[in-house]
Protein backbone atom coordinates (compact mmCIF):
# COMPACT_ATOMS: atom_id res chain seq x y z
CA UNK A 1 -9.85 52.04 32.92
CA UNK A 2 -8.62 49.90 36.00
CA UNK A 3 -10.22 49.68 39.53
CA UNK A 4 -7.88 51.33 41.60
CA UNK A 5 -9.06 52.78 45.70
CA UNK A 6 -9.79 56.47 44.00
CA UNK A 7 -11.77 54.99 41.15
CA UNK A 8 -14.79 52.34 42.44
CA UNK A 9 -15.48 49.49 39.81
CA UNK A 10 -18.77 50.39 39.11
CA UNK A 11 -19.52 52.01 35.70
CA UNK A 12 -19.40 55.30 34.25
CA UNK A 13 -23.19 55.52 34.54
CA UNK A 14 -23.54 54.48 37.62
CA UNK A 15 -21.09 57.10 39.40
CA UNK A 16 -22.98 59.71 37.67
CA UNK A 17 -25.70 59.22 39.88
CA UNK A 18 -24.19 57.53 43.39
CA UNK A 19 -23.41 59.62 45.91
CA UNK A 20 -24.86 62.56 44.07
CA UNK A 21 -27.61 64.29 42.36
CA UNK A 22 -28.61 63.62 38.97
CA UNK A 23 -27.47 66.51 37.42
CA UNK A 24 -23.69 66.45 39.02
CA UNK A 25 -21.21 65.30 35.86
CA UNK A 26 -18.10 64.47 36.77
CA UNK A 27 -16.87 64.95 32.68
CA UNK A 28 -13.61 66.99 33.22
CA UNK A 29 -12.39 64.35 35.42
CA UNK A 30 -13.15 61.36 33.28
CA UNK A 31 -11.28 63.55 30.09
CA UNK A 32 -8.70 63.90 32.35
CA UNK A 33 -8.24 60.50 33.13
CA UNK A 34 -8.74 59.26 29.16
CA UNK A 35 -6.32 61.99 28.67
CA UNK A 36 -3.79 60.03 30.78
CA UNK A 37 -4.26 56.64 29.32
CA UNK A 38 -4.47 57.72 25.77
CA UNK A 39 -0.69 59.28 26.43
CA UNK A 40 0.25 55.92 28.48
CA UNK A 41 -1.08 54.37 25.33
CA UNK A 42 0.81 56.03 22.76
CA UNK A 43 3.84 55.90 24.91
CA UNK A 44 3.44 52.17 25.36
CA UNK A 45 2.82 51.90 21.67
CA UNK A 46 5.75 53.70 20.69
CA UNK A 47 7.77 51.20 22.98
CA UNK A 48 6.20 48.48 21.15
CA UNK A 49 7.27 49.82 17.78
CA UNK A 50 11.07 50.62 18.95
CA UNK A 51 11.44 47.28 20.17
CA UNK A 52 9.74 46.09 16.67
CA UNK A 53 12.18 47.69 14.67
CA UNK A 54 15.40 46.86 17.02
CA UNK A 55 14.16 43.20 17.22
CA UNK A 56 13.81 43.03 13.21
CA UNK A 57 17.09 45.12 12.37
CA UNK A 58 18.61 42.43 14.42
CA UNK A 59 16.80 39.56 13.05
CA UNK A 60 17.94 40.25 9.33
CA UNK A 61 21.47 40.41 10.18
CA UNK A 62 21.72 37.48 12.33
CA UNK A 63 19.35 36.05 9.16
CA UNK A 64 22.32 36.83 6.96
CA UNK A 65 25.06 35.31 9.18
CA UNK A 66 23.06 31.72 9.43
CA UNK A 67 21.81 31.33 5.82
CA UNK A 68 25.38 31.86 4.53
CA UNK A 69 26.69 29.03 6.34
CA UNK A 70 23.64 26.54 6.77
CA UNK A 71 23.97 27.02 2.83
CA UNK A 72 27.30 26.24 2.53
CA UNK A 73 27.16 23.00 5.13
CA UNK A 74 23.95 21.83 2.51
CA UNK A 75 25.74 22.45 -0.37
CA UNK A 76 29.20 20.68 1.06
CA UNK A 77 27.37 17.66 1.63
CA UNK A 78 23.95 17.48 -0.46
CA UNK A 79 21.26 18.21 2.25
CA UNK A 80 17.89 18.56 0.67
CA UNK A 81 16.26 20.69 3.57
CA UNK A 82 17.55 21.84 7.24
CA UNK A 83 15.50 23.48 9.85
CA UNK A 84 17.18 24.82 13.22
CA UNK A 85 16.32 26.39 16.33
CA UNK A 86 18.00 29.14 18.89
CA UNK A 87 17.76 29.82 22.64
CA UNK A 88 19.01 32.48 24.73
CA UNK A 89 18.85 32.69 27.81
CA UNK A 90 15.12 30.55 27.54
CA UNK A 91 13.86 32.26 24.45
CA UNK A 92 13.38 31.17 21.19
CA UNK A 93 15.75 33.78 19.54
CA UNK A 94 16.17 32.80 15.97
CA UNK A 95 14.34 29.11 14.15
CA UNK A 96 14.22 29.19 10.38
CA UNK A 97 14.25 26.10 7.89
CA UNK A 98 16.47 25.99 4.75
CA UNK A 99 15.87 23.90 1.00
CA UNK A 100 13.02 21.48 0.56
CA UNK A 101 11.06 19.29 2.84
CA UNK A 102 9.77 17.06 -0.30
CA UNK A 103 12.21 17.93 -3.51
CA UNK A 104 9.30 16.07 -5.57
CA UNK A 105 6.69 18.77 -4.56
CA UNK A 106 9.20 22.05 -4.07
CA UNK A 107 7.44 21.68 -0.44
CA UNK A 108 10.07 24.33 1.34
CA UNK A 109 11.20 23.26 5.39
CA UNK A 110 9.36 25.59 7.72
CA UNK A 111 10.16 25.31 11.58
CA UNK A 112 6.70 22.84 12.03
CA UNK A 113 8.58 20.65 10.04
CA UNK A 114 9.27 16.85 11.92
CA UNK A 115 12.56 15.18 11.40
CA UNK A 116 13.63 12.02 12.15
CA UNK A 117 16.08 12.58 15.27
CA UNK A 118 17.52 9.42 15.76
CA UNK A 119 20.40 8.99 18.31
CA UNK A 120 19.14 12.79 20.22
CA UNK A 121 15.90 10.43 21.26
CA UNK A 122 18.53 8.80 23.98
CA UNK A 123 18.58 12.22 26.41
CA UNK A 124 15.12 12.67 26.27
CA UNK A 125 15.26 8.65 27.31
CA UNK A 126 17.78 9.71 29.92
CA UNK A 127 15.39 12.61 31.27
CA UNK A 128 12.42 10.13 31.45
CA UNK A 129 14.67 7.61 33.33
CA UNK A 130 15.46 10.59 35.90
CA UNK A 131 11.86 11.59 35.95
CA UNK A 132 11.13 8.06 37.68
CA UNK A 133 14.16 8.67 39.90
CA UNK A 134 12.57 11.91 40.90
CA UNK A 135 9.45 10.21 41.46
CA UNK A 136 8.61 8.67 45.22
CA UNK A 137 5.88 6.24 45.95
CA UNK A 138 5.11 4.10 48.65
CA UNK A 139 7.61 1.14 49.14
CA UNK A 140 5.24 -2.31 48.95
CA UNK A 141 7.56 -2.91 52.02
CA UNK A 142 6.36 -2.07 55.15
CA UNK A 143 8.78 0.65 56.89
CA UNK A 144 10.02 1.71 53.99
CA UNK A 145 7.30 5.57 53.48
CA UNK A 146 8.06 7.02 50.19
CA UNK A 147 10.92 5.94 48.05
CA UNK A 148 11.78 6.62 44.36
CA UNK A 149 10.12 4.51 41.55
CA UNK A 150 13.70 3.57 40.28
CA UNK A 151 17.26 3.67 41.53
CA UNK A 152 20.61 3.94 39.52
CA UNK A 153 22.15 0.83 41.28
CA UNK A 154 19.35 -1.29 40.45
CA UNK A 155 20.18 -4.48 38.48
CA UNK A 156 18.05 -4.88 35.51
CA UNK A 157 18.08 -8.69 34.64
CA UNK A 158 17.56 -11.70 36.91
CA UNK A 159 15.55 -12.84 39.67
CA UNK A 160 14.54 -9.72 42.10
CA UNK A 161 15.30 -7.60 39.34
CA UNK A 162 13.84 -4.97 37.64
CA UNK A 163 13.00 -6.70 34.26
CA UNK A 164 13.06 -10.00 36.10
CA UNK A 165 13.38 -12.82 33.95
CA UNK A 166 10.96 -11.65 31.58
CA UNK A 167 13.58 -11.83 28.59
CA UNK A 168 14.96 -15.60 30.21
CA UNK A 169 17.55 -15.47 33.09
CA UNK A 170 21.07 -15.03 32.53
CA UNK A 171 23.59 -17.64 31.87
CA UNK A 172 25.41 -18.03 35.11
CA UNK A 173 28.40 -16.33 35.58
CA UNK A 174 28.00 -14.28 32.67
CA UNK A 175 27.27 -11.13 34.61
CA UNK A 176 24.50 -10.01 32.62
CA UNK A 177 22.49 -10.19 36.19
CA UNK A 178 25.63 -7.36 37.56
CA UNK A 179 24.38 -4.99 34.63
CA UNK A 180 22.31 -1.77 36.75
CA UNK A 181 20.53 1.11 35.21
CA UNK A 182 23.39 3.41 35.17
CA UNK A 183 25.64 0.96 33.50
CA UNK A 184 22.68 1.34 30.52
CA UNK A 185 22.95 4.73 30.88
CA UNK A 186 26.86 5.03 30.38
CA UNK A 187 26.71 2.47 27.99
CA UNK A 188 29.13 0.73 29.98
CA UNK A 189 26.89 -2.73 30.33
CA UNK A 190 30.55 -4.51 29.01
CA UNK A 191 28.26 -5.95 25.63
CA UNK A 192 29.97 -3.94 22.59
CA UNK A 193 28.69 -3.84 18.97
CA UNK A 194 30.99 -7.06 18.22
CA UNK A 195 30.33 -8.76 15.96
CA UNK A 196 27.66 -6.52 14.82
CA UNK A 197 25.37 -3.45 16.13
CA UNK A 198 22.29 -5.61 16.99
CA UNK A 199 20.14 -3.45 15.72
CA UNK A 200 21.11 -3.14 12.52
CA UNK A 201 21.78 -6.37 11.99
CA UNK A 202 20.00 -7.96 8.68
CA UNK A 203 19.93 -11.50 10.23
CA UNK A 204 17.50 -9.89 12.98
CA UNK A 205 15.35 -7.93 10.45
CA UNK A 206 11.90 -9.40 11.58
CA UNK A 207 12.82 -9.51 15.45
CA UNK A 208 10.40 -7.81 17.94
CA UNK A 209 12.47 -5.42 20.39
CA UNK A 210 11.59 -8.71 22.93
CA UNK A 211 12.99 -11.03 20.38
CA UNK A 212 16.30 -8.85 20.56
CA UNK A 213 16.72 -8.47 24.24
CA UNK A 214 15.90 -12.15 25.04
CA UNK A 215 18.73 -13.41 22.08
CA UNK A 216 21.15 -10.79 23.58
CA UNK A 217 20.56 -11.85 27.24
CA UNK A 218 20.78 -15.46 25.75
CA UNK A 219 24.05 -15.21 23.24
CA UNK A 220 25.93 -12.43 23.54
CA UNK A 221 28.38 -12.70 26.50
CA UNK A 222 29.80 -9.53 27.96
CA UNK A 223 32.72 -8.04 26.27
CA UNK A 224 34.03 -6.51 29.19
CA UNK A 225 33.11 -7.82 32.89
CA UNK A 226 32.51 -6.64 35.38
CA UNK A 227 29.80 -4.11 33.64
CA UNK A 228 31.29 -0.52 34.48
CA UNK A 229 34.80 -1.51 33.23
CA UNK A 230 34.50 -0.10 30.58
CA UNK A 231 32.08 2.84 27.95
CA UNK A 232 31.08 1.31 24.88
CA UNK A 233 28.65 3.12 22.63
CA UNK A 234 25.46 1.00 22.70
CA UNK A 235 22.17 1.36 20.73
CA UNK A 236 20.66 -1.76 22.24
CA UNK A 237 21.15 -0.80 25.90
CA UNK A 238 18.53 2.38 25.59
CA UNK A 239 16.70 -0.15 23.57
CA UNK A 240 16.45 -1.60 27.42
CA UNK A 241 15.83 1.35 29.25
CA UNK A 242 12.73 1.68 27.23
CA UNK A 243 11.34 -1.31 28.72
CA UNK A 244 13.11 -0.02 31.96
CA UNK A 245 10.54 3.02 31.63
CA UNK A 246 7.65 0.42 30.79
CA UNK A 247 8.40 -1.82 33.76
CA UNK A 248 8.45 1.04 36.31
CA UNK A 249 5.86 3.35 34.99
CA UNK A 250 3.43 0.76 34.01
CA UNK A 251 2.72 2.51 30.65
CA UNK A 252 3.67 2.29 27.18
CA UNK A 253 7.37 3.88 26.94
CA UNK A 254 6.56 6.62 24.40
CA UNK A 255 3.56 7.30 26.62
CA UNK A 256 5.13 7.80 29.57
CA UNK A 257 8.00 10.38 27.81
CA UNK A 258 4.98 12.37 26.21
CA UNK A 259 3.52 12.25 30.00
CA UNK A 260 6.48 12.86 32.14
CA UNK A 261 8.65 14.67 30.06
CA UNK A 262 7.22 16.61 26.69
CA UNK A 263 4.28 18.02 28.32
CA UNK A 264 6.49 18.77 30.88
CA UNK A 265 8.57 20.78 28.58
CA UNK A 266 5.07 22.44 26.92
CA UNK A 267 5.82 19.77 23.60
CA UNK A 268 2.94 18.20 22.31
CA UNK A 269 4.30 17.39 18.58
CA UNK A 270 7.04 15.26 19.10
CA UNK A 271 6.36 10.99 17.73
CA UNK A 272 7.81 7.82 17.33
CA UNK A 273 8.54 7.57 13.59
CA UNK A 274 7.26 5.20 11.26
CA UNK A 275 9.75 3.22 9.24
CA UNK A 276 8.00 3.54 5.53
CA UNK A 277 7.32 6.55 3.07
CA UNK A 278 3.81 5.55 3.96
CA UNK A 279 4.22 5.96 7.42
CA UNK A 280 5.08 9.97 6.67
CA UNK A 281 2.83 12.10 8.74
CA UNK A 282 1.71 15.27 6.86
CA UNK A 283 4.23 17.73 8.48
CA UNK A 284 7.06 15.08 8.30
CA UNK A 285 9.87 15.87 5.77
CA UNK A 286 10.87 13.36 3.15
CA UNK A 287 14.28 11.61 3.91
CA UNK A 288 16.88 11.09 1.20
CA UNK A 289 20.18 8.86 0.56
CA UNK A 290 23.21 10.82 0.38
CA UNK A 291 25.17 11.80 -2.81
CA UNK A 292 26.36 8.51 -4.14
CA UNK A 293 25.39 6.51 -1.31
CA UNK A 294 23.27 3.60 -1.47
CA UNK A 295 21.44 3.66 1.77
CA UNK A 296 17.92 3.41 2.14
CA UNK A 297 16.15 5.71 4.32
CA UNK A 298 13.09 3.63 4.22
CA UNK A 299 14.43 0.99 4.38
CA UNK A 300 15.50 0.88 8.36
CA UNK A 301 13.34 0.07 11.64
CA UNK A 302 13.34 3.45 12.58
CA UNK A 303 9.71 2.51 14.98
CA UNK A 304 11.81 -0.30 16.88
CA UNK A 305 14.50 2.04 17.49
CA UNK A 306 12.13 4.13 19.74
CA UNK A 307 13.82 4.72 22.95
CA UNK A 308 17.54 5.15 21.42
CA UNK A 309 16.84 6.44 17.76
CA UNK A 310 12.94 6.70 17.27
CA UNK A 311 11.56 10.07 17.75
CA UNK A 312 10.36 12.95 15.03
CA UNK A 313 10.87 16.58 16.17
CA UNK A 314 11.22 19.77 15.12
CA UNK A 315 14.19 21.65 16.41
CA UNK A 316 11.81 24.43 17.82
CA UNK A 317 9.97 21.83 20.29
CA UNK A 318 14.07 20.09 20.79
CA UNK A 319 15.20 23.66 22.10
CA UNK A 320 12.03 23.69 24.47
CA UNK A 321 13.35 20.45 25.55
CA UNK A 322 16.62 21.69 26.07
CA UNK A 323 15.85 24.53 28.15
CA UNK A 324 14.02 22.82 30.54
CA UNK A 325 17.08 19.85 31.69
CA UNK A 326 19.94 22.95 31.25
CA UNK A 327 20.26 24.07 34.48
CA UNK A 328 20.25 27.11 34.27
CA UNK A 329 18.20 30.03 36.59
CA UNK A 330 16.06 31.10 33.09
CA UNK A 331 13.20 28.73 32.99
CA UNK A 332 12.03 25.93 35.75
CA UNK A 333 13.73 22.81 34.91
CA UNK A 334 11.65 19.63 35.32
CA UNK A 335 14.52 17.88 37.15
CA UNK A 336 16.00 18.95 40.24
CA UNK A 337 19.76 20.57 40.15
CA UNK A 338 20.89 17.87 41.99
CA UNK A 339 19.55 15.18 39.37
CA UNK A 340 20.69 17.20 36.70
CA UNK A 341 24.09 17.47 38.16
CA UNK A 342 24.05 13.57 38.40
CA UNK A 343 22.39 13.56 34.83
CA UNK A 344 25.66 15.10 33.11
CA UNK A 345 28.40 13.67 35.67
CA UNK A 346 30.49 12.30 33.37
CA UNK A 347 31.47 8.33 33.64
CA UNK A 348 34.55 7.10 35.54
CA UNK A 349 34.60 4.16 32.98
CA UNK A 350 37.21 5.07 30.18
CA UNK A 351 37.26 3.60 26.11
CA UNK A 352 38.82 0.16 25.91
CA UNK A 353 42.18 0.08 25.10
CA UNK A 354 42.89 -0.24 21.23
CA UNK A 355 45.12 -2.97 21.85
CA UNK A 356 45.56 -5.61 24.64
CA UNK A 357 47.64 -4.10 27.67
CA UNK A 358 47.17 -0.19 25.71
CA UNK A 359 46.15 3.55 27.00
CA UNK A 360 42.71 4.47 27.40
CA UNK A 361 41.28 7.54 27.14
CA UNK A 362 38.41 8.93 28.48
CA UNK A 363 34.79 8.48 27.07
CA UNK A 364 33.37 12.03 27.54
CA UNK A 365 30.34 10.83 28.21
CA UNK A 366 27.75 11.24 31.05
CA UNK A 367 23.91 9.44 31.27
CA UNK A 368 22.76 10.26 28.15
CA UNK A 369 24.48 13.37 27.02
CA UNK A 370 28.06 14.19 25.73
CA UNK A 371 30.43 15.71 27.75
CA UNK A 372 33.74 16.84 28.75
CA UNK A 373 35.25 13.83 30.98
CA UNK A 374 38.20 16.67 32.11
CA UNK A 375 35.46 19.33 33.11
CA UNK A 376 33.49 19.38 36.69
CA UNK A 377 29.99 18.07 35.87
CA UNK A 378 27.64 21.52 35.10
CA UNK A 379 30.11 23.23 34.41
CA UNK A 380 30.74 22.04 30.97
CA UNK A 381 28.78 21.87 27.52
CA UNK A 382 26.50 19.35 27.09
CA UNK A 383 25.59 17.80 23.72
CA UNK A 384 24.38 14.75 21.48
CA UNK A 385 24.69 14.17 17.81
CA UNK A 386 22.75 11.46 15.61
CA UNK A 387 22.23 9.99 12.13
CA UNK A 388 20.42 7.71 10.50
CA UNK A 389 20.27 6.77 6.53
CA UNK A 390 18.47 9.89 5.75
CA UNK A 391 18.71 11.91 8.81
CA UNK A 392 21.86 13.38 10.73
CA UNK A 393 21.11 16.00 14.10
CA UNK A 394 22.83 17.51 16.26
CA UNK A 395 21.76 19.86 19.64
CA UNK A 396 23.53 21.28 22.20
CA UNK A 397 23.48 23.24 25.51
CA UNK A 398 26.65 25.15 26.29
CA UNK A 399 27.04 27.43 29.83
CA UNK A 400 26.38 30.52 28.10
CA UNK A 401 22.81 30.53 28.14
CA UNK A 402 22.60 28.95 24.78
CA UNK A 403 20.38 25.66 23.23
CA UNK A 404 20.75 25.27 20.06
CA UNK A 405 18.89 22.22 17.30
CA UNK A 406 19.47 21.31 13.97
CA UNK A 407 17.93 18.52 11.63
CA UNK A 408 18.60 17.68 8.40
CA UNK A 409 16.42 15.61 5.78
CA UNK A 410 19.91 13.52 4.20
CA UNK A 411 23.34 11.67 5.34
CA UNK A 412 26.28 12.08 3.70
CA UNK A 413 27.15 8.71 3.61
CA UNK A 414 28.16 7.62 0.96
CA UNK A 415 31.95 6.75 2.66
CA UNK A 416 33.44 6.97 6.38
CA UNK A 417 35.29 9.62 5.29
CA UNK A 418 32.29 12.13 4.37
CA UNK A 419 30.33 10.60 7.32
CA UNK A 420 33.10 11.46 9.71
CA UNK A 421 32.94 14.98 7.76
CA UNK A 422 29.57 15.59 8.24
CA UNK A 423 29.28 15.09 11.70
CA UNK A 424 32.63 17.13 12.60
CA UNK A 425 30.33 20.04 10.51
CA UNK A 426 27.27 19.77 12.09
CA UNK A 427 28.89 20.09 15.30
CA UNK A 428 31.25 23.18 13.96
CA UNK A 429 28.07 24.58 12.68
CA UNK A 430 26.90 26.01 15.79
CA UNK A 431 29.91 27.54 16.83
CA UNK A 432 30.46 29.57 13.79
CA UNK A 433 26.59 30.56 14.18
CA UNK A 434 27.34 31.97 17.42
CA UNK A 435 31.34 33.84 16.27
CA UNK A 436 29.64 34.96 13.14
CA UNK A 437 26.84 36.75 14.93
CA UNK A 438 28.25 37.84 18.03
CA UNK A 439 31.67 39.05 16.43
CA UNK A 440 32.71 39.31 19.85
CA UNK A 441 29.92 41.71 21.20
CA UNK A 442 27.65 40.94 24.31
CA UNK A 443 24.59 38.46 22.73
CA UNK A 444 22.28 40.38 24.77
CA UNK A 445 22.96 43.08 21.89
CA UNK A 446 23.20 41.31 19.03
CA UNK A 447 20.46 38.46 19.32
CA UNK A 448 16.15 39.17 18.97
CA UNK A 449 14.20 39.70 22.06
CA UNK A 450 12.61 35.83 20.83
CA UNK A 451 9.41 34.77 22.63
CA UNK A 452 9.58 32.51 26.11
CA UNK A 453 9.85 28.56 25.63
């Protein structure tokens, strides 16, 4: 029974005798009261069992909707095992996993199941890089106060710099010293993947991530100049706002995410991957080649790839991420509104023209994060998609009050053509999750009550 000003927090035996002879009982109005909370009690109880019941009529039929077509999507293109993850409105509404997480052992995917996530580790690079912006400490300059520990305009390579000329200073004129953090960002440095994605390349197998900066900084001119000109996907240029992260925080770059932003977020399971089968922690899936293909998913540097393709996840803990960078008035998010607006602002760079002279068309892209170049920045769906040989994922955060995450454990790959396929699924996937169980009804009525992220 609670303290409350007509009942004093001493005990039962003690206001037997307080205040009042021995003999005085004051039974009929302790019954009373027990009365009371034994009818709050079952009242409360019953509320508890009616939500039970709604919550799990609702969970098998949105359980129907999703296996049907996260079958289907494994089945179209030989996935092994899937896990995936839903928010609403900052809860964890739905998170199931699908097939096997080892075929060998029959070892079914649960939702504690890490995946590799590959290209979704560059937004939670992105958020860390926007954690430092956040960040103010005392300028070494006299005058200065407080100022943040990083600023998009800074230049990255050269003298005064932010990296310095710790990977060698840059030929002159080559404008490789012009290159600023949001360029790296935007991926709109001006280097492209010509004549090769760097960090794929076979010929740089036993480089250190320091051994491929320094060479690119060294041999690989600018495709486009000046840097903005133009957005270029770019592995390698997260690869340098790892060591961005390292410079300006002074720690390890995977420490400083797990510091600044996944504890933030309540994550404490998220890793960089290893690149063998040895490597495999014991709630890691197993990764396998496609159908037909001939692509090794051991076989790749997945560790080097840390800041722009190195993290394991599950999509539970990628949906926690989520909620807290959406912007959104459910949870706190651990960046302001006004960095998050910048965050997902998308570039004013366009794709290079296909030929000399040609159109471009916009990049729909933003710092980190796809997005609609035609749509006011927060005001549009933001998203990233990734794969690896063994590993494709996909997450999303739309307006609606939805985050959604999906991993799988194999790449279709064995062609372009059912790569291309693949991806344009795992991106349809979500939205026929969300028509299939909503079937145009409010989601407040159709989805779980979930538990708070």
């Amino acid at each position: 029974m609670e303290a409350s000003e007509s009942t004093p927090a001493y005990s039962v035996r003690a206001r037997m005798t307080i205040g009042a002879r021995p003999c005085e009982r004051r039974q009929p109005f302790m019954i009373r009261d027990i009365g009371r909370e034994v009818v709050e009690l079952i009242k409360d109880a019953s509320d508890v069992v009616g939500r039970l019941m709604r919550d799990t009529e609702r969970y098998l039929a949105v359980a129907v909707v999703i296996r049907r077509l996260v079958e289907n999507f494994m089945t179209r293109h030989g996935v092994p095992g899937v896990s995936l993850a839903i928010a609403y409105k900052g809860r964890l509404v739905f998170s199931k996993g699908y097939g096997f997480a080892d075929t060998a052992t029959q070892e079914p995917v649960t939702t504690k199941h890490l995946f590799r996530i590959a290209s979704l580790s560059k937004p939670i690079t992105a958020v860390a890089i926007f954690r430092l912006l956040q960040e103010r400490r005392l300028s070494p300059n006299l005058g200065e106060g407080w100022v943040p520990a990083l600023r998009l305009d800074e230049k990255v390579f050269g003298q005064g710099s932010i990296l310095g000329t710790t990977f060698g200073t840059p030929p002159a004129n080559s404008d490789i010293d012009q290159i600023t953090v949001q360029h790296l960002l935007e991926n709109t440095s001006g280097w492209t993947n010509n004549p090769s994605d760097i960090m794929f390349d076979p010929a740089r197998i036993n480089d250190t991530q320091d051994d491929l900066i320094a060479w690119m900084v060294a041999n690989r001119p600018l495709a486009h100049k000046p840097p903005g000109t133009y957005h270029v996907y770019l592995n390698f240029g997260y690869l340098v706002l790892g060591r961005v992260i390292e410079a300006r925080s002074g720690m390890r770059y995977a420490d400083y995410v797990r510091q600044a932003v996944l504890t933030a977020c309540g994550i404490s399971d998220m890793h960089i991957a290893g690149n063998t089968l040895a490597d495999r922690r014991p709630n890691e899936v197993r990764y396998y080649p496609g159908p037909g293909s001939a692509s090794d998913p051991y076989g790749i540097l997945v560790r080097r790839m840390d800041a722009h393709g190195g993290w394991i996840a599950s999509p539970t803990d990628l949906v926690r991420f989520l909620v807290r960078v959406d912007g959104l008035p459910t949870l706190p998010d651990i960046l302001s509104p006004a960095l998050i607006q910048t965050m997902v602002t998308p570039t004013s760079a366009n794709l290079p023209p296909a030929t000399p002279g040609g159109t471009t068309t916009p990049a729909n892209y933003a710092k980190g994060w796809a997005v609609h170049s035609s749509v006011a920045a927060g005001q549009d769906n933001y998203w990233h998609a990734g794969d690896l040989a063994g590993t494709a994922a996909f997450f999303v955060r739309t307006t609606d009050n939805y985050c959604f995450a999906f991993l799988a454990n194999s790449r279709d790959d064995a062609s372009d053509t059912k790569l291309d396929q693949m991806r344009t699924d795992m991106d349809e996937l979500w939205w026929d999750i969300k028509k299939g169980v909503e079937r145009g009804r409010n989601p407040d009525r159709v989805w779980p009550t979930g538990t708070l992220l």
